[in-house]
N, C-alpha and C. Protein backbone atom coordinates (compact mmCIF):
# COMPACT_ATOMS: atom_id res chain seq x y z
N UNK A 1 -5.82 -30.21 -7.75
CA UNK A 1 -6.57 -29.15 -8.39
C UNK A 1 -5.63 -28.01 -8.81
N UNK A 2 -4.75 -27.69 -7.97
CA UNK A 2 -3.34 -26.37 -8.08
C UNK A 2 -2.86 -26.69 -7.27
N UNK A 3 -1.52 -26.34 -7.98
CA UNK A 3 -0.48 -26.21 -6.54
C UNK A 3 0.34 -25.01 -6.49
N UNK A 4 0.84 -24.82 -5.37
CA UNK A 4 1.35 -23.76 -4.94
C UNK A 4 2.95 -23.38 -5.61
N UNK A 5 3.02 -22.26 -5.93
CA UNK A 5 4.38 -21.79 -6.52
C UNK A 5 5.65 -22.09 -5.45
N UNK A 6 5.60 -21.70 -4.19
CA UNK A 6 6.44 -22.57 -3.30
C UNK A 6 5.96 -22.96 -2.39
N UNK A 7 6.55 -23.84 -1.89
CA UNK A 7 6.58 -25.17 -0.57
C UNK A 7 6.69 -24.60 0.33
N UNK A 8 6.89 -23.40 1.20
CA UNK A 8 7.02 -23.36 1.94
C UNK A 8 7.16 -21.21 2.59
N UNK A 9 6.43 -21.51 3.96
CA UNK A 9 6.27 -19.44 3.80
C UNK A 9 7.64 -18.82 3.92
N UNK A 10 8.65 -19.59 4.16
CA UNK A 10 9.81 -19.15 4.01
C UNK A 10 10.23 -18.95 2.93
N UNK A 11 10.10 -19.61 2.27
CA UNK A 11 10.48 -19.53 0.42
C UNK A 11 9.57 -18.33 -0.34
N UNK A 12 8.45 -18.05 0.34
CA UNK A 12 7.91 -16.97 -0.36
C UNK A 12 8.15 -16.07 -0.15
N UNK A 13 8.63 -15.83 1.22
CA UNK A 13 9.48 -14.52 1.27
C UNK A 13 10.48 -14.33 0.83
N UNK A 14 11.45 -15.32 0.80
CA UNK A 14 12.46 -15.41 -0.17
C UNK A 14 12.75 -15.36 -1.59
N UNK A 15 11.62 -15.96 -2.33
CA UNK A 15 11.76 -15.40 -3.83
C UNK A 15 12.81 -15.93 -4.65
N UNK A 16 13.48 -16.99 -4.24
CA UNK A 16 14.36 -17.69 -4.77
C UNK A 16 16.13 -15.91 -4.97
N UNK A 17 15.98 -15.32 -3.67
CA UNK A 17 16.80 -14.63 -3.52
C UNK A 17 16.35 -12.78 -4.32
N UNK A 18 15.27 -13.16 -4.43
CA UNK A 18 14.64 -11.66 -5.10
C UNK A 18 13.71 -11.22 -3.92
N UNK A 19 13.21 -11.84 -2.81
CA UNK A 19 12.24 -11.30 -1.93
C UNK A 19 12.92 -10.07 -1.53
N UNK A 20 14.23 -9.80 -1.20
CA UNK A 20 14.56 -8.35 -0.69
C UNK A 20 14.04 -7.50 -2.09
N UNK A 21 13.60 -7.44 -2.83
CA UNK A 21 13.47 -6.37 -4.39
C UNK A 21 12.17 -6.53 -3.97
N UNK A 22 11.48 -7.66 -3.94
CA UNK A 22 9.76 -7.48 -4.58
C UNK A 22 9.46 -6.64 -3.20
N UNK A 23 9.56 -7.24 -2.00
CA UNK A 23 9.30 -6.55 -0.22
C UNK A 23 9.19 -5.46 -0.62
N UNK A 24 10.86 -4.80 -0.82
CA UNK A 24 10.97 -3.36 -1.12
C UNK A 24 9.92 -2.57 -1.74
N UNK A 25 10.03 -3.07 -3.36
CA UNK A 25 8.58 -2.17 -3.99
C UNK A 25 7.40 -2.27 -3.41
N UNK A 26 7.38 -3.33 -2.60
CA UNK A 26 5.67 -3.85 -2.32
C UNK A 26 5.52 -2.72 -1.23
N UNK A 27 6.31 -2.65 -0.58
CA UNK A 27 6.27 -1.91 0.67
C UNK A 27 6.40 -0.14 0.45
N UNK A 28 7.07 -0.31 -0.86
CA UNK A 28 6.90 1.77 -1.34
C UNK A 28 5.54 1.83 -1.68
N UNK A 29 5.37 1.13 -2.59
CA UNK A 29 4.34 1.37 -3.19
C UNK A 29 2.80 1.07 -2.06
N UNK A 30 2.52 0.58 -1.11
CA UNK A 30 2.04 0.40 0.10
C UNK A 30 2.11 1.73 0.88
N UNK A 31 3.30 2.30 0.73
CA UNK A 31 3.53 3.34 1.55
C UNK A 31 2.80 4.84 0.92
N UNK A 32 3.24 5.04 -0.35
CA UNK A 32 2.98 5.65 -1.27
C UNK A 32 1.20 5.87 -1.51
N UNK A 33 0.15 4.90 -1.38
CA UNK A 33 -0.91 4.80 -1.53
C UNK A 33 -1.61 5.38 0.10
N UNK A 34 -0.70 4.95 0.82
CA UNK A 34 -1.70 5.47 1.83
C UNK A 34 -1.12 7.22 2.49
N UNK A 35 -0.38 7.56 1.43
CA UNK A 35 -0.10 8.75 1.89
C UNK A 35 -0.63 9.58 1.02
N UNK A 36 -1.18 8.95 0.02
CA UNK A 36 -1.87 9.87 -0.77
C UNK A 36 -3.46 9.57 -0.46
N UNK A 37 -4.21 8.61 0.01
CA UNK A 37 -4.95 8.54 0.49
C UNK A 37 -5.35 9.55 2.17
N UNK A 38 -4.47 9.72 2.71
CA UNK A 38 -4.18 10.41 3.82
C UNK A 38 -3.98 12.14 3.16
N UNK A 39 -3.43 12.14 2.24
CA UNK A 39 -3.18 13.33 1.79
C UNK A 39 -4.70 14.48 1.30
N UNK A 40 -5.34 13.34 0.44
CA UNK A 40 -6.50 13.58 -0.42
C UNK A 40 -7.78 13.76 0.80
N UNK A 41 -7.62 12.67 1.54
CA UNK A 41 -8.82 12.45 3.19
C UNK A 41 -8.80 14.17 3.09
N UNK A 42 -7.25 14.56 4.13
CA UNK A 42 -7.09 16.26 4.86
C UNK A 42 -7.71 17.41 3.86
N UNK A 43 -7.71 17.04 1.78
CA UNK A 43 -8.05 18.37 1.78
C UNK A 43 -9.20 18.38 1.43
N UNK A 44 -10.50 16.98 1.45
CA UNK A 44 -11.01 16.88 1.58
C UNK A 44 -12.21 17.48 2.62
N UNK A 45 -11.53 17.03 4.10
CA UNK A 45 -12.12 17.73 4.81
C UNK A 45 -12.13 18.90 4.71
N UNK A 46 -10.76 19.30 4.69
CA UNK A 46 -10.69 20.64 4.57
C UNK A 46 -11.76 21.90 3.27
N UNK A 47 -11.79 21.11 2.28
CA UNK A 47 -12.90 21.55 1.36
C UNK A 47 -14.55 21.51 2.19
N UNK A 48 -14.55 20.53 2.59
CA UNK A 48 -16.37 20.30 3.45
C UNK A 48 -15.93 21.38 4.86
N UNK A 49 -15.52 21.83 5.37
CA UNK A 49 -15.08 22.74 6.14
C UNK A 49 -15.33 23.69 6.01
N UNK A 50 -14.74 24.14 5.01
CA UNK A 50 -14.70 25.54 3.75
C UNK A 50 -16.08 26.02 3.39
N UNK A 51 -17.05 24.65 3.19
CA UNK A 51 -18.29 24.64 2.55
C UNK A 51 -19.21 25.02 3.62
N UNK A 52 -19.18 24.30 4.84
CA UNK A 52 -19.52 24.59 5.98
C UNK A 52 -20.09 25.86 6.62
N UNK A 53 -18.59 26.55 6.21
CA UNK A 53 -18.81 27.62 7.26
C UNK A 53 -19.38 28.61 6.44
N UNK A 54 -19.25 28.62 4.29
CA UNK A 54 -19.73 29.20 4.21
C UNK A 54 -21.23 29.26 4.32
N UNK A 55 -21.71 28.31 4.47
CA UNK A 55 -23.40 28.35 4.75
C UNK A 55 -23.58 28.59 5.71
């Protein structure tokens, strides 16, 4: 029905010698999302806080 791009989970991490590049970005960009997610959460609250107390 399909087959798989490689044979084996070692080879997919490997990347035919590019897995250290793709990891890398995969892993900024991973990093990057949840710090802005984390970032946006705090002023979030911090806005419903704000709202809070003024009522």
């Amino acid at each position: 029905m399909f087959s798989f791009a490689f044979n084996s989970f070692e080879e997919a991490i490997y990347m035919n010698g590019h897995g250290i590049y793709v990891w890398i970005v995969f892993s900024i960009v991973i990093s990057c999302l949840a710090a802005f997610f984390i970032s946006y959460k705090n002023k979030i609250q911090k806005i419903k806080k704000k709202l809070n107390e003024s009522n």
